[in-house]
Protein backbone atom coordinates (compact mmCIF):
# COMPACT_ATOMS: atom_id res chain seq x y z
CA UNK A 1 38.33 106.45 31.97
CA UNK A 2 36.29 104.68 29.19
CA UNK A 3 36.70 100.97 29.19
CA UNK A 4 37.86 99.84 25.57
CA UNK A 5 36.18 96.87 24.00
CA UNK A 6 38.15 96.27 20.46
CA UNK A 7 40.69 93.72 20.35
CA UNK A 8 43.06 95.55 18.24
CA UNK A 9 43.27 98.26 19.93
CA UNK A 10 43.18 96.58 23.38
CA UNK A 11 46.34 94.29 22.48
CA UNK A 12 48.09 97.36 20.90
CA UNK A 13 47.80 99.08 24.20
CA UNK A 14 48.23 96.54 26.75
CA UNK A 15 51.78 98.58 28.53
CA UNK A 16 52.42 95.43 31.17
CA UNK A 17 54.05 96.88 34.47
CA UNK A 18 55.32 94.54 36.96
CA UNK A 19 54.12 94.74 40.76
CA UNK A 20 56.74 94.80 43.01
CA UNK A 21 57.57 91.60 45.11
CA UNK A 22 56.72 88.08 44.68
CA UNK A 23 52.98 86.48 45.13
CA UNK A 24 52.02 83.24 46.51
CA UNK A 25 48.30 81.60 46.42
CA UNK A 26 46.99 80.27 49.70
CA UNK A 27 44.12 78.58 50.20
CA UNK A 28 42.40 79.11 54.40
CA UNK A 29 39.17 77.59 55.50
CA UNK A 30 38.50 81.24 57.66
CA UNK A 31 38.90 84.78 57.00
CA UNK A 32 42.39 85.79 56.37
CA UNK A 33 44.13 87.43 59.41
CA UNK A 34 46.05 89.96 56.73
CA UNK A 35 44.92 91.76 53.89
CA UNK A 36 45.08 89.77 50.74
CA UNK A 37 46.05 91.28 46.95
CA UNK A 38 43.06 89.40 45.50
CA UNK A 39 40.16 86.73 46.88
CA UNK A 40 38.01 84.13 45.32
CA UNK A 41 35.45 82.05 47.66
CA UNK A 42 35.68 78.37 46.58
CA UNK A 43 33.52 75.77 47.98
CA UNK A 44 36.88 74.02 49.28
CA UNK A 45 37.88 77.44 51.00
CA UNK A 46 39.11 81.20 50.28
CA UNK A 47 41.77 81.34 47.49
CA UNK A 48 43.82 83.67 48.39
CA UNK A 49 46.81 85.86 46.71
CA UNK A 50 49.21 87.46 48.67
CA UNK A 51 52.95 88.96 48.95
CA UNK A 52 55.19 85.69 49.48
CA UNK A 53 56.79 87.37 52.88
CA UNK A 54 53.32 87.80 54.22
CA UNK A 55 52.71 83.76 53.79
CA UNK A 56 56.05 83.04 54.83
CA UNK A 57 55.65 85.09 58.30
CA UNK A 58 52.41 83.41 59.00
CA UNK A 59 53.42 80.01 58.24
CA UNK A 60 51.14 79.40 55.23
CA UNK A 61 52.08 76.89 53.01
CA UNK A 62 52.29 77.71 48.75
CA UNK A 63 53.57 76.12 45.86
CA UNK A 64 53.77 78.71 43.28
CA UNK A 65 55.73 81.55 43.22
CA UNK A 66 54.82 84.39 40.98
CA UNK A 67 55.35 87.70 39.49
CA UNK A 68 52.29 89.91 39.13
CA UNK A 69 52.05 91.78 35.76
CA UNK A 70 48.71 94.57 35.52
CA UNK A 71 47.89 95.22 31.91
CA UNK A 72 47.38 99.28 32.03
CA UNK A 73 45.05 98.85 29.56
CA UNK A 74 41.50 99.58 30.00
CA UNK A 75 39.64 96.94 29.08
CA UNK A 76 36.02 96.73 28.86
CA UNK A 77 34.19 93.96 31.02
CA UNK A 78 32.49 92.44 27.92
CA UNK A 79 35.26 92.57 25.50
CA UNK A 80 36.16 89.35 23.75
CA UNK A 81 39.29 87.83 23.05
CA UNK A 82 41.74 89.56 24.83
CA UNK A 83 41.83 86.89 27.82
CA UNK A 84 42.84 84.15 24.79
CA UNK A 85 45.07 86.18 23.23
CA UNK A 86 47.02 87.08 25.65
CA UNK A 87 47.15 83.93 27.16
CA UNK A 88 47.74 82.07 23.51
CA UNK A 89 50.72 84.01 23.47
CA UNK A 90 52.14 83.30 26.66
CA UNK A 91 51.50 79.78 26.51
CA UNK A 92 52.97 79.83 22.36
CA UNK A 93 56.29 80.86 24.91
CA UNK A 94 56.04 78.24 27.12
CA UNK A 95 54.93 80.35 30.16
CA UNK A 96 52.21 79.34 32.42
CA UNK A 97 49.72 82.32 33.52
CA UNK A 98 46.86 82.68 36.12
CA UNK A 99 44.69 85.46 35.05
CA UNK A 100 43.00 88.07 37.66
CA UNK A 101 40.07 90.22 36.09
CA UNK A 102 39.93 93.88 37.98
CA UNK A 103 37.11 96.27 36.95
CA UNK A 104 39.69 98.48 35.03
CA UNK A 105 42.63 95.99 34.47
CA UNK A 106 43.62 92.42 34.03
CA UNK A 107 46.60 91.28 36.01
CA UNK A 108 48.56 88.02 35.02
CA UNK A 109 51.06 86.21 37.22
CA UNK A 110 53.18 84.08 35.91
CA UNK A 111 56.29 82.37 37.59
CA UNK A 112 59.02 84.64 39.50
CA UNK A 113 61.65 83.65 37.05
CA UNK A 114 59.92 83.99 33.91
CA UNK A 115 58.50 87.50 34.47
CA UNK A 116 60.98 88.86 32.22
CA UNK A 117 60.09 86.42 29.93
CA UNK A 118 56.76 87.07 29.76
CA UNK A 119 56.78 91.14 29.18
CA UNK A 120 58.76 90.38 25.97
CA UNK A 121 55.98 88.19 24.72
CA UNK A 122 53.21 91.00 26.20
CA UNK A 123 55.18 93.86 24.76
CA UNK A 124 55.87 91.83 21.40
CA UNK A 125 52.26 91.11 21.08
CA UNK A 126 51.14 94.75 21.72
CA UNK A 127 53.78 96.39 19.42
CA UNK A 128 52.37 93.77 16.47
CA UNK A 129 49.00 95.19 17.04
CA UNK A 130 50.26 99.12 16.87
CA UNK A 131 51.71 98.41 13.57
CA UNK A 132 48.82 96.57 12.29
CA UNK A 133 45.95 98.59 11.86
CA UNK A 134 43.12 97.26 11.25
CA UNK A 135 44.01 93.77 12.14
CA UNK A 136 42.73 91.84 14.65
CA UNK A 137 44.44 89.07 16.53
CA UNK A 138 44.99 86.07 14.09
CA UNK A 139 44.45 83.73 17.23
CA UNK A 140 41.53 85.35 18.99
CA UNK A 141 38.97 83.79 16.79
CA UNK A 142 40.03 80.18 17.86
CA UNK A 143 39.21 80.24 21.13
CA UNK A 144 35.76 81.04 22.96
CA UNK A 145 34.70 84.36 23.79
CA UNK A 146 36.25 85.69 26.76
CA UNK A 147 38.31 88.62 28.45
């Protein structure tokens, strides 16, 4: 699979599929004792995501609960824009999003009840950019480069 790198065609192909369950963000001072979804070392500790009934059954505490969208498209690593455009458009809604950058896909969670919320704006966003051609993203150029 080649990784994709123009914004056009990256927001007109973004096909958002939910995750199944709910996520939670944790933060431990040692190594996890379960799997986790996703990792970042911190200096204050390991952030980690993982299914809300895993933190509940080992006591962990959370504050945000969220829905885990994947973008299924390819995105290249070095592509610019897509990060802020997505994100412009989620935040133009009102939703708040915490962005996770895989090798092949970007994954957004945003909050439990607003997941539905949040694949209208994605799939709005992407079908603008299929019937667009040749258009790029009227808000990408506002922000700094990024994913």
């Amino acid at each position: 699979m080649t990784a994709d790198a123009d914004l056009h065609r990256l927001l007109g192909s973004l096909r958002p599929v939910v995750r199944d369950g709910e996520y939670v963000f944790i933060s431990l001072t040692g190594a996890p004792a379960v799997p986790c979804e996703a990792t970042i070392a911190e200096d204050e500790g390991l952030t980690c995501v993982v299914r809300r009934t895993t933190a509940d059954e080992m006591g962990w505490p959370y504050d945000f609960v969220a829905g885990w969208i994947t973008l299924r498209v390819h995105s290249d690593l070095a592509a610019v824009g897509l990060t802020a455009a997505f994100s412009d458009a989620l935040a133009s809604a009102g939703l708040p999003c915490n962005v996770l950058a895989g090798y092949f896909h970007d994954h957004v969670l945003v909050p439990i009840d607003r997941v539905d919320d949040a694949l209208a704006v994605l799939g709005h966003l992407s079908a603008r950019h299929r019937r667009e051609p040749g258009q790029g993203s009227p808000h990408a150029a506002r922000h700094s480069p990024d994913r």
